[in-house]
C-alpha atoms as a PDB file:
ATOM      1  CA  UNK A   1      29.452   1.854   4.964  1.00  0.00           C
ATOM      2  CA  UNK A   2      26.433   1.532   3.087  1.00  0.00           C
ATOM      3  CA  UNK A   3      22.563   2.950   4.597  1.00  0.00           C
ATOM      4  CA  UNK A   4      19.399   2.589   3.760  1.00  0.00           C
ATOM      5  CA  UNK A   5      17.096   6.196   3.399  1.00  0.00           C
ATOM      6  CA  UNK A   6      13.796   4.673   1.744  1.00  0.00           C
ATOM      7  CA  UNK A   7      12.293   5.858   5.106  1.00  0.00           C
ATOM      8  CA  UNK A   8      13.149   9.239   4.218  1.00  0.00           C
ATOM      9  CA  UNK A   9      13.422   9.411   0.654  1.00  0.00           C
ATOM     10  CA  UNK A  10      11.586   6.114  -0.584  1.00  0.00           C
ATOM     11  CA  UNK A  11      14.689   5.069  -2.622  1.00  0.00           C
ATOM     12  CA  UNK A  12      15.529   1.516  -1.262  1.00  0.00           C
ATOM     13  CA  UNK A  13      18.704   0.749  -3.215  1.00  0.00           C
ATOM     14  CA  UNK A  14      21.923   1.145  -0.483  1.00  0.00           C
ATOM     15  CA  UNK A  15      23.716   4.291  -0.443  1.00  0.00           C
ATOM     16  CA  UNK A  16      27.500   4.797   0.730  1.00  0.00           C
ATOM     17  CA  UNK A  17      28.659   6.920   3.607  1.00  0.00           C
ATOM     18  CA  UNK A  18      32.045   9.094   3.407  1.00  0.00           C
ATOM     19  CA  UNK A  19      33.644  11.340   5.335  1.00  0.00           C
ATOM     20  CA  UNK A  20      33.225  13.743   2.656  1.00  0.00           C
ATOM     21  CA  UNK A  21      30.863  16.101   2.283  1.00  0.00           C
ATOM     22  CA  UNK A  22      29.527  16.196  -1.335  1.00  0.00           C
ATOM     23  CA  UNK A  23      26.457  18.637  -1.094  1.00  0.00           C
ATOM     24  CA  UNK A  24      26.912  21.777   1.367  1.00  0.00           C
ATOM     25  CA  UNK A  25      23.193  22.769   0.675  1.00  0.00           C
ATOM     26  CA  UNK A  26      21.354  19.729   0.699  1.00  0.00           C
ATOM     27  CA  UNK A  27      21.620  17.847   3.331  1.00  0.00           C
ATOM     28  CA  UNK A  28      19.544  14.719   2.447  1.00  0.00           C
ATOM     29  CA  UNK A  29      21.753  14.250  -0.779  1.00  0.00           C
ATOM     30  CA  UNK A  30      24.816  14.642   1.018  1.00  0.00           C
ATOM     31  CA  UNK A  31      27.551  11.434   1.669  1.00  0.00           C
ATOM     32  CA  UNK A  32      28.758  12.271   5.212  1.00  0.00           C
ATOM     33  CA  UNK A  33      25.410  11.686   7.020  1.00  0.00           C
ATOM     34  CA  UNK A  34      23.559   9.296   8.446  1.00  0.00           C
ATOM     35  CA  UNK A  35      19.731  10.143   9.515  1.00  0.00           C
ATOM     36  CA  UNK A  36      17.693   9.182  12.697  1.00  0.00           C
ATOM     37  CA  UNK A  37      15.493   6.535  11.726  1.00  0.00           C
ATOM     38  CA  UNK A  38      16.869   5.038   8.643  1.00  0.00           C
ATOM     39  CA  UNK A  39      19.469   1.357   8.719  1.00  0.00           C
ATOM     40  CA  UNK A  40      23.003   0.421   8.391  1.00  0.00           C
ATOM     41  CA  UNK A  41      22.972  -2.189   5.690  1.00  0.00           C
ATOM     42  CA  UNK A  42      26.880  -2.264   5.514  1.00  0.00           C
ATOM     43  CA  UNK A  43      29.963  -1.632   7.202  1.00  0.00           C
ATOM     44  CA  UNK A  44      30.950  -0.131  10.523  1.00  0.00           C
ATOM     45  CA  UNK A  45      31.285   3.633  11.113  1.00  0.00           C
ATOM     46  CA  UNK A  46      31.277   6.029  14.146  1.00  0.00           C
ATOM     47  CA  UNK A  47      29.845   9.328  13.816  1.00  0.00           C
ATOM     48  CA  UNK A  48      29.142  12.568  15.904  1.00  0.00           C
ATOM     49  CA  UNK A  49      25.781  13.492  16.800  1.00  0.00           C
ATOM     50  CA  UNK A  50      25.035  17.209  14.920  1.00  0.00           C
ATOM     51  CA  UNK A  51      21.089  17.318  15.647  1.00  0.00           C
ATOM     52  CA  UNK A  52      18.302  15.977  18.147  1.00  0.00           C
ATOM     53  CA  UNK A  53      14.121  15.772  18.656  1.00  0.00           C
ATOM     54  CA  UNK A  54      12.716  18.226  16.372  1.00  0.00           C
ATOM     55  CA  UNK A  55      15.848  19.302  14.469  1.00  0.00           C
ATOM     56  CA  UNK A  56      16.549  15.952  13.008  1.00  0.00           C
ATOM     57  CA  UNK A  57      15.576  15.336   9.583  1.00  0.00           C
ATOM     58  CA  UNK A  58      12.373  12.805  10.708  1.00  0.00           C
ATOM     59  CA  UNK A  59      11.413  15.489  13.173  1.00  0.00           C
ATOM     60  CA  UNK A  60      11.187  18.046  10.866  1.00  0.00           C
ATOM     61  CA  UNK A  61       8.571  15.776   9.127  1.00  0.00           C
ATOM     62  CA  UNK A  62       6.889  14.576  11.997  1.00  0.00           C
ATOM     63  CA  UNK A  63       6.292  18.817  12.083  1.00  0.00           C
ATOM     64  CA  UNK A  64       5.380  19.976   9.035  1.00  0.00           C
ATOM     65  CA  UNK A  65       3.099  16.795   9.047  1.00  0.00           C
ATOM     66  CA  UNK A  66       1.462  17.604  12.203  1.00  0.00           C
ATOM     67  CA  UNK A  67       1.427  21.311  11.227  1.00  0.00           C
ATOM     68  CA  UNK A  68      -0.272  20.733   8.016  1.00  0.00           C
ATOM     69  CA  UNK A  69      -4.053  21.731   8.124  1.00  0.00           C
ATOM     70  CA  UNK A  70      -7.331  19.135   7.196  1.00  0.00           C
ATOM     71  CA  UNK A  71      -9.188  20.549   3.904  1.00  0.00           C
ATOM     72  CA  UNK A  72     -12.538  19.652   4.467  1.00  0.00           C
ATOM     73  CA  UNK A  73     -13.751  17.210   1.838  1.00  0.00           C
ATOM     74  CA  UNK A  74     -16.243  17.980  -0.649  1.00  0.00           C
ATOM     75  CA  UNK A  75     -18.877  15.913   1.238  1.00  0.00           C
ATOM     76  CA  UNK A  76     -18.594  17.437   4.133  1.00  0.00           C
ATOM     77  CA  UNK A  77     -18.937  20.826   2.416  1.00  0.00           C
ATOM     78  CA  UNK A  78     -22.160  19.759   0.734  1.00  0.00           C
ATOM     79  CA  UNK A  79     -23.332  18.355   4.086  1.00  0.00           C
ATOM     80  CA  UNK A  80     -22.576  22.086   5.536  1.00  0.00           C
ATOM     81  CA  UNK A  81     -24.556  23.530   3.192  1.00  0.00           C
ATOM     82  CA  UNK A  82     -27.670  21.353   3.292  1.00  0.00           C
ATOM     83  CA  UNK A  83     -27.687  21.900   6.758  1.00  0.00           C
ATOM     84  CA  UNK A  84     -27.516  25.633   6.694  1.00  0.00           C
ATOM     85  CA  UNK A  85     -30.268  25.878   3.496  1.00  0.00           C
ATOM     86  CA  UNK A  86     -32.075  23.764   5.599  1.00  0.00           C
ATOM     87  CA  UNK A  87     -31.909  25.877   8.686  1.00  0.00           C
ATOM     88  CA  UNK A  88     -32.510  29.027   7.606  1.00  0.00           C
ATOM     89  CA  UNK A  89     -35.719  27.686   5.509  1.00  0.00           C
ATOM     90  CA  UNK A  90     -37.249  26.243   9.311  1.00  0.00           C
ATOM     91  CA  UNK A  91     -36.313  29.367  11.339  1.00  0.00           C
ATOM     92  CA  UNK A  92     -38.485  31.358   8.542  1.00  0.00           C
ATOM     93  CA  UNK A  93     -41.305  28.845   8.562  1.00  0.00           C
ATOM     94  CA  UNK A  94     -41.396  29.008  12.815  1.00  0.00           C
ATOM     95  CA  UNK A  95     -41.502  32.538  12.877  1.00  0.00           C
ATOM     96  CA  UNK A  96     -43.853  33.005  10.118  1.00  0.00           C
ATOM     97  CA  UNK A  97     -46.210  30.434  12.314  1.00  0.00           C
ATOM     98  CA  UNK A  98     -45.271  32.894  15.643  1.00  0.00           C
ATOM     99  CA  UNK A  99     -46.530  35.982  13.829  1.00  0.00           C
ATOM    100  CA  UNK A 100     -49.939  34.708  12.003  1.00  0.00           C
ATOM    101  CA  UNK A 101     -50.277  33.075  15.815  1.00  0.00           C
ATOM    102  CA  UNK A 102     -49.861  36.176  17.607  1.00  0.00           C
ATOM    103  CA  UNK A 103     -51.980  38.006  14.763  1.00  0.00           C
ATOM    104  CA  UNK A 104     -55.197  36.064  15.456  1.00  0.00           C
ATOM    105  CA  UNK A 105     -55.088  36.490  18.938  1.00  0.00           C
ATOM    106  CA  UNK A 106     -52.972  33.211  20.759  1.00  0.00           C
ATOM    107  CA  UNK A 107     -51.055  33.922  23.811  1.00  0.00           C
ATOM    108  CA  UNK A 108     -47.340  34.365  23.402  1.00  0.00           C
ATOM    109  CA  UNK A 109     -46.479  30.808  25.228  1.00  0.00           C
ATOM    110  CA  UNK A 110     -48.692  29.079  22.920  1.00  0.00           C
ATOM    111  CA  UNK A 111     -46.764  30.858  19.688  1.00  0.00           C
ATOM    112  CA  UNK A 112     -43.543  30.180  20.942  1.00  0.00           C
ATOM    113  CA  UNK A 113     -44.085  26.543  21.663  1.00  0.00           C
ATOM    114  CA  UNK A 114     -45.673  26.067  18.032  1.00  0.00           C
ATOM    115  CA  UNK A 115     -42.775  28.169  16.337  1.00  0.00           C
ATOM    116  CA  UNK A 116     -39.886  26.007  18.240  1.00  0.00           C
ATOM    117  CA  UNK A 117     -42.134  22.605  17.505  1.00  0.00           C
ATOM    118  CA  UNK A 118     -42.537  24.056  13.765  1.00  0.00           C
ATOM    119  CA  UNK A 119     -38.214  24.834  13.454  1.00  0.00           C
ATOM    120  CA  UNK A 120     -37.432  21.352  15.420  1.00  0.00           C
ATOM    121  CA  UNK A 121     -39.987  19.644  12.948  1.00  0.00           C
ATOM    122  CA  UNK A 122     -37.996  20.953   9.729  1.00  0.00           C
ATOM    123  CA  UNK A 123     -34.697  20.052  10.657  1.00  0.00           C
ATOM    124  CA  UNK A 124     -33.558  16.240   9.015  1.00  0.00           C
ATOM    125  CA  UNK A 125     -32.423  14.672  12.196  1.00  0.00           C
ATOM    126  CA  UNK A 126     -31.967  11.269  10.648  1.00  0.00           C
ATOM    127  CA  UNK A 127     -29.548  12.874   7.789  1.00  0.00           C
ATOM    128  CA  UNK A 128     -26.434  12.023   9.492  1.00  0.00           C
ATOM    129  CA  UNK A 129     -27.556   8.309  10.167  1.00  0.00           C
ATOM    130  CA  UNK A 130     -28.861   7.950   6.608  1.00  0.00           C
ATOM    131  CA  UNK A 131     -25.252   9.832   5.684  1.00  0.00           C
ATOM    132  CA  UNK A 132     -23.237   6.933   7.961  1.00  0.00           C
ATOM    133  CA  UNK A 133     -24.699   4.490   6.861  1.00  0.00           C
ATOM    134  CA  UNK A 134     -24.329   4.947   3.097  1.00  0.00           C
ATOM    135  CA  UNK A 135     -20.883   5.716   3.531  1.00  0.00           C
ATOM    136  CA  UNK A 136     -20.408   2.406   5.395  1.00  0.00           C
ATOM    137  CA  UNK A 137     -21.683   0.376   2.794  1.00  0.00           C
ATOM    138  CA  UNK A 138     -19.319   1.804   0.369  1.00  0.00           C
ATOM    139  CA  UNK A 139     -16.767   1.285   2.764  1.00  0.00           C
ATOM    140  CA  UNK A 140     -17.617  -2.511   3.169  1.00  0.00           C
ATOM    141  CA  UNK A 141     -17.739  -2.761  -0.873  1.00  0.00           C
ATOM    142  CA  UNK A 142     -14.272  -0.768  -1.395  1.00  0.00           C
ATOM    143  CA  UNK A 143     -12.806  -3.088   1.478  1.00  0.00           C
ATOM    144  CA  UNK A 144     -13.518  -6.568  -0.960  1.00  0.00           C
ATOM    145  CA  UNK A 145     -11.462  -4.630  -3.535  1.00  0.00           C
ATOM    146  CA  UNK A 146      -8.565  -3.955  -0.832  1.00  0.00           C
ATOM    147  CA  UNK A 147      -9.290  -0.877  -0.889  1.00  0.00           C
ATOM    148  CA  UNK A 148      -8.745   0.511   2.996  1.00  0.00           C
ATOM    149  CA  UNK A 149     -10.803   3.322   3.641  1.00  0.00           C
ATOM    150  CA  UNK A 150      -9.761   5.588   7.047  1.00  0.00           C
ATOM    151  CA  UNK A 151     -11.873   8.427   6.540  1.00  0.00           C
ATOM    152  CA  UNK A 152     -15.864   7.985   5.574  1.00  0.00           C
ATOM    153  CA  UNK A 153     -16.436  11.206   4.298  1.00  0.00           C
ATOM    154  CA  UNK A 154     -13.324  10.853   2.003  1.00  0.00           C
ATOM    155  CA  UNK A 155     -15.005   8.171  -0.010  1.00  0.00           C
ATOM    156  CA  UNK A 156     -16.821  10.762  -1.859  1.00  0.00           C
ATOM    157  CA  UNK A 157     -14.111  12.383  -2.713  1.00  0.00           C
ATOM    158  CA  UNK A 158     -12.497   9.362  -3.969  1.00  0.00           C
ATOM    159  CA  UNK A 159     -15.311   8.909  -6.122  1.00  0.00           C
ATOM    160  CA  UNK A 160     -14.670  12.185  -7.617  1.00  0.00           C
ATOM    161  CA  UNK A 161     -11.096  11.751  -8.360  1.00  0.00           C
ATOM    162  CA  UNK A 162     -10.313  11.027 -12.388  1.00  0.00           C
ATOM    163  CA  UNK A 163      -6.166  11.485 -11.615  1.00  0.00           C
ATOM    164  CA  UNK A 164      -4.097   9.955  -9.346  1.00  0.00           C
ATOM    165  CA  UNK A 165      -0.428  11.318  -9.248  1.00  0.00           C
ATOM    166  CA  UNK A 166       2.275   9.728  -6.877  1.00  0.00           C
ATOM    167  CA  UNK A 167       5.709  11.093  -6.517  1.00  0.00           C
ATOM    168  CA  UNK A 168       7.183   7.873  -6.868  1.00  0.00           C
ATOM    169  CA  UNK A 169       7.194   3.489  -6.545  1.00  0.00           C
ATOM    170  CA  UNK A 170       6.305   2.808  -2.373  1.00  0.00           C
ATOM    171  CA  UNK A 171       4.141   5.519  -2.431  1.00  0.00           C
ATOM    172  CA  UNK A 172       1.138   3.653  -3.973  1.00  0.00           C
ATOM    173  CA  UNK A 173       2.715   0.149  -4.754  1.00  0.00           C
ATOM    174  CA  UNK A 174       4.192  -2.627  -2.237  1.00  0.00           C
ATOM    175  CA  UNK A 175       7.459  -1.211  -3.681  1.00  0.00           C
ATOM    176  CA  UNK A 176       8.498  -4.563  -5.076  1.00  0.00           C
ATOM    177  CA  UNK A 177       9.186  -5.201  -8.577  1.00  0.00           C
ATOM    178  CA  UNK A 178       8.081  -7.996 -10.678  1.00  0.00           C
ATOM    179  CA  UNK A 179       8.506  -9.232 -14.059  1.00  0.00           C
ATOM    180  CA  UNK A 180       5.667  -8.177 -16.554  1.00  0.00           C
ATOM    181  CA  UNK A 181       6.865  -8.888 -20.004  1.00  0.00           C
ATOM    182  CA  UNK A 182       9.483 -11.420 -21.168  1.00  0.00           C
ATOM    183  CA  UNK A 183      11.561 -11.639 -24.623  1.00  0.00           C
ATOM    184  CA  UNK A 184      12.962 -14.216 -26.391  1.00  0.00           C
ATOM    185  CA  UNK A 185      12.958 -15.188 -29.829  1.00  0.00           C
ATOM    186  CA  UNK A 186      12.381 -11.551 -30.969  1.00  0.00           C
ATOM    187  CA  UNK A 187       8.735 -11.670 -29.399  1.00  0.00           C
ATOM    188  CA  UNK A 188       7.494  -9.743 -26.192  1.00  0.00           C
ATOM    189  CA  UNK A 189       5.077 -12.022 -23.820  1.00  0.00           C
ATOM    190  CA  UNK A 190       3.304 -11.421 -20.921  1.00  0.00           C
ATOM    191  CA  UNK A 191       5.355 -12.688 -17.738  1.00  0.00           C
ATOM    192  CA  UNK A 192       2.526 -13.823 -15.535  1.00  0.00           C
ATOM    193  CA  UNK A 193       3.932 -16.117 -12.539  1.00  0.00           C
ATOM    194  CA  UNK A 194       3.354 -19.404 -12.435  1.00  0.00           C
ATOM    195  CA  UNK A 195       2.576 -19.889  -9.002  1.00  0.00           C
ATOM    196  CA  UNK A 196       0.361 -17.207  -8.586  1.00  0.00           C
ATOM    197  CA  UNK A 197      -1.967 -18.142 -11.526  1.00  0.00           C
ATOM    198  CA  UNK A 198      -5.408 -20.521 -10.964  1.00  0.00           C
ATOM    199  CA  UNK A 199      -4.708 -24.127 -12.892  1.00  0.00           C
ATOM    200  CA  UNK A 200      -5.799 -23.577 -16.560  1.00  0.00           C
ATOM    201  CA  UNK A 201      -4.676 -20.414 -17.351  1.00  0.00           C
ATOM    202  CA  UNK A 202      -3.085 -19.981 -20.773  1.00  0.00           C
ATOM    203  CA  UNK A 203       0.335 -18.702 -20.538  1.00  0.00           C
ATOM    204  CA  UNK A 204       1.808 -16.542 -23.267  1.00  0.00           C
ATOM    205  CA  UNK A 205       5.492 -18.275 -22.968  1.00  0.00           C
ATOM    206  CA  UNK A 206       6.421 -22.092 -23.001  1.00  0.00           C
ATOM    207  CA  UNK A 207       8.953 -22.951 -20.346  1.00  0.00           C
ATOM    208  CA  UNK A 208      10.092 -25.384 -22.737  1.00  0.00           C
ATOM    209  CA  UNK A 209      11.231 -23.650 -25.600  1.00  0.00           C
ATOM    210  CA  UNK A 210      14.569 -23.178 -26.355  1.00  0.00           C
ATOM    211  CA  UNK A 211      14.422 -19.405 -26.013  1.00  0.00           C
ATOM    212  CA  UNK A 212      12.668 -19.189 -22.868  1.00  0.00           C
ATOM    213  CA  UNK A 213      15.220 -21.740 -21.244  1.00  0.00           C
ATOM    214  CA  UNK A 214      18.392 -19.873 -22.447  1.00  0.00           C
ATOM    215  CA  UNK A 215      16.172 -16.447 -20.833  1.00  0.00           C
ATOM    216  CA  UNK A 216      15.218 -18.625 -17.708  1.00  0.00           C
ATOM    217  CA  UNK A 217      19.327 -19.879 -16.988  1.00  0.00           C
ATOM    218  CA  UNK A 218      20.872 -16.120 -17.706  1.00  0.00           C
ATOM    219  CA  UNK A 219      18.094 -15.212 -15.084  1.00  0.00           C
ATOM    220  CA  UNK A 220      19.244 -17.365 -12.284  1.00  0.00           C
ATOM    221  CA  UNK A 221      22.844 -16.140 -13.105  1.00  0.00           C
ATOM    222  CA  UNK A 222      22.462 -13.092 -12.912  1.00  0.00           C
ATOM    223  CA  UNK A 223      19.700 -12.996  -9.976  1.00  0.00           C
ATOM    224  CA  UNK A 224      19.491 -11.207  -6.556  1.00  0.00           C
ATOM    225  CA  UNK A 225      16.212 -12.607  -5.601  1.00  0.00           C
ATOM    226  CA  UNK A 226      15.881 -13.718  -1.907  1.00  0.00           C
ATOM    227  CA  UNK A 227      13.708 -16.952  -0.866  1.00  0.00           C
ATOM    228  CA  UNK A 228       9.994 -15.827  -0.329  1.00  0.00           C
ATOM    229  CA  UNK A 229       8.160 -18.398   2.246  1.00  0.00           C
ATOM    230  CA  UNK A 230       5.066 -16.446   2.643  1.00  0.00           C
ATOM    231  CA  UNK A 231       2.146 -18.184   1.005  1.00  0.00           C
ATOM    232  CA  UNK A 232       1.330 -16.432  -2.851  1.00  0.00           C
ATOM    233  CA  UNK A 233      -2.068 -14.447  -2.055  1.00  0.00           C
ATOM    234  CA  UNK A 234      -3.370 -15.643  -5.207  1.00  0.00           C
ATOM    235  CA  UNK A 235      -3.985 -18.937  -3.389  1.00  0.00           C
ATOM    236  CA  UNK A 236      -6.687 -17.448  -0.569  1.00  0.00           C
ATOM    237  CA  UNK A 237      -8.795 -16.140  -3.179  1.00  0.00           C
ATOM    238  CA  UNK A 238     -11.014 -18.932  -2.840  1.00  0.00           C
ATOM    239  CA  UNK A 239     -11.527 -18.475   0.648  1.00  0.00           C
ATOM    240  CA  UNK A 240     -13.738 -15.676  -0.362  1.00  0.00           C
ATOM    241  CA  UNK A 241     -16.750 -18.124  -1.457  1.00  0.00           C
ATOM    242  CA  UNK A 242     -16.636 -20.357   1.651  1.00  0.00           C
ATOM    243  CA  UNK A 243     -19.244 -19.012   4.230  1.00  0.00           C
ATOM    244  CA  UNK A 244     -18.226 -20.774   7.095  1.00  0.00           C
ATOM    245  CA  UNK A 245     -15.684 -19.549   9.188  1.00  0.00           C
ATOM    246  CA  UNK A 246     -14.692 -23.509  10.786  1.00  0.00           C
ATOM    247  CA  UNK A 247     -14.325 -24.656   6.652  1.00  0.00           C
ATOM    248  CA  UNK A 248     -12.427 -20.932   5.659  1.00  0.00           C
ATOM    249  CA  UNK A 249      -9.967 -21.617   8.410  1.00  0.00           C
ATOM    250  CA  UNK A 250      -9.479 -25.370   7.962  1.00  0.00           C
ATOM    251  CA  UNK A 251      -9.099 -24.940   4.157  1.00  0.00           C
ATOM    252  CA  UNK A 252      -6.650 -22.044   4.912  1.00  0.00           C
ATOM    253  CA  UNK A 253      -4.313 -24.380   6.897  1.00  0.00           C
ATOM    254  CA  UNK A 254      -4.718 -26.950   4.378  1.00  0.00           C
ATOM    255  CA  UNK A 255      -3.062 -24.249   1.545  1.00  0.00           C
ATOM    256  CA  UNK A 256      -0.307 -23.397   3.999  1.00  0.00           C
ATOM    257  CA  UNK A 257       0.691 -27.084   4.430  1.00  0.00           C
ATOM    258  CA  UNK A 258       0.844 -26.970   0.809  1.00  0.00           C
ATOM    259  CA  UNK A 259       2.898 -24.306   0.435  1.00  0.00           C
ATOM    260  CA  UNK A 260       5.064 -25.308   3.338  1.00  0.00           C
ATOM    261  CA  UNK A 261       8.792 -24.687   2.965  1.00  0.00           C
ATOM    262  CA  UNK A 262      10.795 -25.781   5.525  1.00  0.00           C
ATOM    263  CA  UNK A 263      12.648 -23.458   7.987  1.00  0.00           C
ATOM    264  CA  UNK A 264      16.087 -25.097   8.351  1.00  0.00           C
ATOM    265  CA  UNK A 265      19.243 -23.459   8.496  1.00  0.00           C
ATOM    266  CA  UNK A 266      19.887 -21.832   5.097  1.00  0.00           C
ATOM    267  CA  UNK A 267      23.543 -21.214   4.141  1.00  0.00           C
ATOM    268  CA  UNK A 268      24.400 -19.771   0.548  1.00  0.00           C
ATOM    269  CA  UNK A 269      27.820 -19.236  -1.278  1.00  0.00           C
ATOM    270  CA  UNK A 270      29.771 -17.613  -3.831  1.00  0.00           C
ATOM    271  CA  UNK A 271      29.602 -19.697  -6.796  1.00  0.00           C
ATOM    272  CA  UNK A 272      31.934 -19.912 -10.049  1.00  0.00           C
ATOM    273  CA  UNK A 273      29.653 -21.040 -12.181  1.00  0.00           C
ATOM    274  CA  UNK A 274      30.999 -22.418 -15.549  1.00  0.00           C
ATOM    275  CA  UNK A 275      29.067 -24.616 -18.960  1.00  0.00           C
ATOM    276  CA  UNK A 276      31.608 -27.042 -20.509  1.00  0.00           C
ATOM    277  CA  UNK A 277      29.595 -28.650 -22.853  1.00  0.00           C
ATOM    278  CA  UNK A 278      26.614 -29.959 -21.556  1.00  0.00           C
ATOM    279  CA  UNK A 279      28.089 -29.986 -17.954  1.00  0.00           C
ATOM    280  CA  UNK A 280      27.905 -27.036 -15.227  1.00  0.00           C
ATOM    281  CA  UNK A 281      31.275 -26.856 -13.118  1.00  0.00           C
ATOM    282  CA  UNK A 282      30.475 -25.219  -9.453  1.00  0.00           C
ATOM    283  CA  UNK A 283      32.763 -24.435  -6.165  1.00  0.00           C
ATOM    284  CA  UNK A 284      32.529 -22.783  -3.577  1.00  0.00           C
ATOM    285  CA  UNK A 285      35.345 -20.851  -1.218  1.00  0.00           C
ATOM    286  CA  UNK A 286      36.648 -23.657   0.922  1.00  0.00           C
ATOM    287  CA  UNK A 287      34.792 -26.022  -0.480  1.00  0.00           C
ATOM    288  CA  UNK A 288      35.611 -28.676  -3.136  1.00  0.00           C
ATOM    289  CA  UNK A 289      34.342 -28.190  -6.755  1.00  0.00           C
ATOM    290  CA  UNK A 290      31.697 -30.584  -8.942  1.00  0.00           C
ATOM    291  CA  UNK A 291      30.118 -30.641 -11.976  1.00  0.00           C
ATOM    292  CA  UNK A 292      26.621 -31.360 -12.693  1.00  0.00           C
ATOM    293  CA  UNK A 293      24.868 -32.379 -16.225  1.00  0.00           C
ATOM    294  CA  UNK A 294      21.713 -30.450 -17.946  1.00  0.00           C
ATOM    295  CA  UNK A 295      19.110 -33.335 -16.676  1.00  0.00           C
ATOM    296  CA  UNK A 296      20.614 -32.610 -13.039  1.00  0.00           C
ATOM    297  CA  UNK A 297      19.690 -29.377 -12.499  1.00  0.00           C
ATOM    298  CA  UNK A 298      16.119 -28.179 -10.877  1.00  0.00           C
END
């Protein structure tokens, strides 16, 4: 029985389940349980319940994440600040004004009225529209760069930062690896997809050297990749210059039909794969075996 923790731990690779139990003191590294919240990828077990709600490994999260206080960012510190500077400085000025008032000889009501207009006068009421509204625009720009943005105020702060650290892949990633660099013929190139790329860009391999085609055939041996329907992002970028949101949508359906793989019933076997010559022998269990030539194959 195999589960899958990378909702606990961010490790997505499969890990087995025994009726042993391997680490006493840490529970999350232990074999002989299986946590709220996380999959069965393989197998069949049955298990006794040990903890509930809170107790539970997720709750305990959910806790300490609830638990754990906001740190005011250094905007809103600044912002503070002003305001109090600010404040102070217009309480002086209006009572400064009520005094030289009441020292030439004003009534009181007229003083007080002058002092309050005086403090009201001082204090920046549009700041925090001003304040919005810069941090909104920033918003808008970080949002073309896929940047998403949930707190304003933390935009200064982001601003700020020189050093991002993350614990580990997930945290600031899609968590999905992808080829970067290729090798053959003793030289390392870029591996930049082909059908992510805009026509005309200049490719550091050839997919029709030698090399590279030896590389490309151990890859599909020895691959575990999974069919990917969704449409390469790449593609939409030019969606970004059309204006009009009749001709964005219509050229978005025409890329999809493009891209279009059908959704029939796909069934995949085992295959004993074998090169005799320049023929490739496959079977498949209960299935009868054939042999394909180099030109053949796609």
């Amino acid at each position: 029985m195999k589960v899958d923790n990378s909702s606990l731990t961010g490790e997505t690779d499969p890990l087995i389940r025994t009726v042993d139990c391997s680490d006493p003191d840490n529970p999350l590294e232990t074999t002989n349980l299986a946590f709220f919240g996380t999959l069965c990828k393989e197998g069949i077990g049955r298990g006794v319940v040990i903890q509930i709600g809170d107790n539970t490994i997720i709750g305990q999260i959910a806790n300490l994440a609830g638990a754990a206080g906001g740190e005011e960012t250094l905007l809103r510190k600044e912002i503070d600040r002003f305001i109090i500077a600010v404040s102070i400085v217009a309480v002086i000025i209006g009572i400064i004004f009520f005094v030289g008032g009441s020292i030439i000889g004003y009534p009181f009501e007229i003083n007080l009225v002058f002092a309050i207009g005086t403090i009201i006068a001082n204090v920046p009421e549009g700041l925090m529209v001003a304040v919005t509204a810069a941090l909104t625009m920033s918003a808008q720009k970080l949002g073309q760069k896929k940047v998403l943005v949930k707190n304003l105020e933390a935009i200064e702060t982001l601003g700020a930062t020189s050093c991002v650290c993350s614990d580990k892949t997930g945290t600031l990633t899609q968590n999905k690896m992808t080829v970067q660099h290729i090798w053959y013929d003793d030289k390392i190139r870029e591996g930049k997809n082909l059908q992510t790329q805009e026509a005309g860009f200049q490719f550091e391999y050839d997919i029709n050297a030698p090399g590279f085609k030896l590389l490309h055939e151990n890859a599909i041996l020895c691959s575990e990749a999974t069919f990917n329907e969704a449409v390469p992002e790449q593609r939409f970028k030019e969606l970004d210059k059309i204006t009009s949101e009749a001709e964005k949508e219509r050229r978005r359906k025409e890329i999809e039909e493009e891209y279009l793989i059908e959704n029939g019933n796909k069934k995949f076997f085992l295959f004993i794969y074998n090169k005799i010559g320049s023929k490739f022998d496959f079977g498949c269990p209960g299935s009868v075996g054939f042999s394909l030539k180099d030109n053949e194959i796609s």
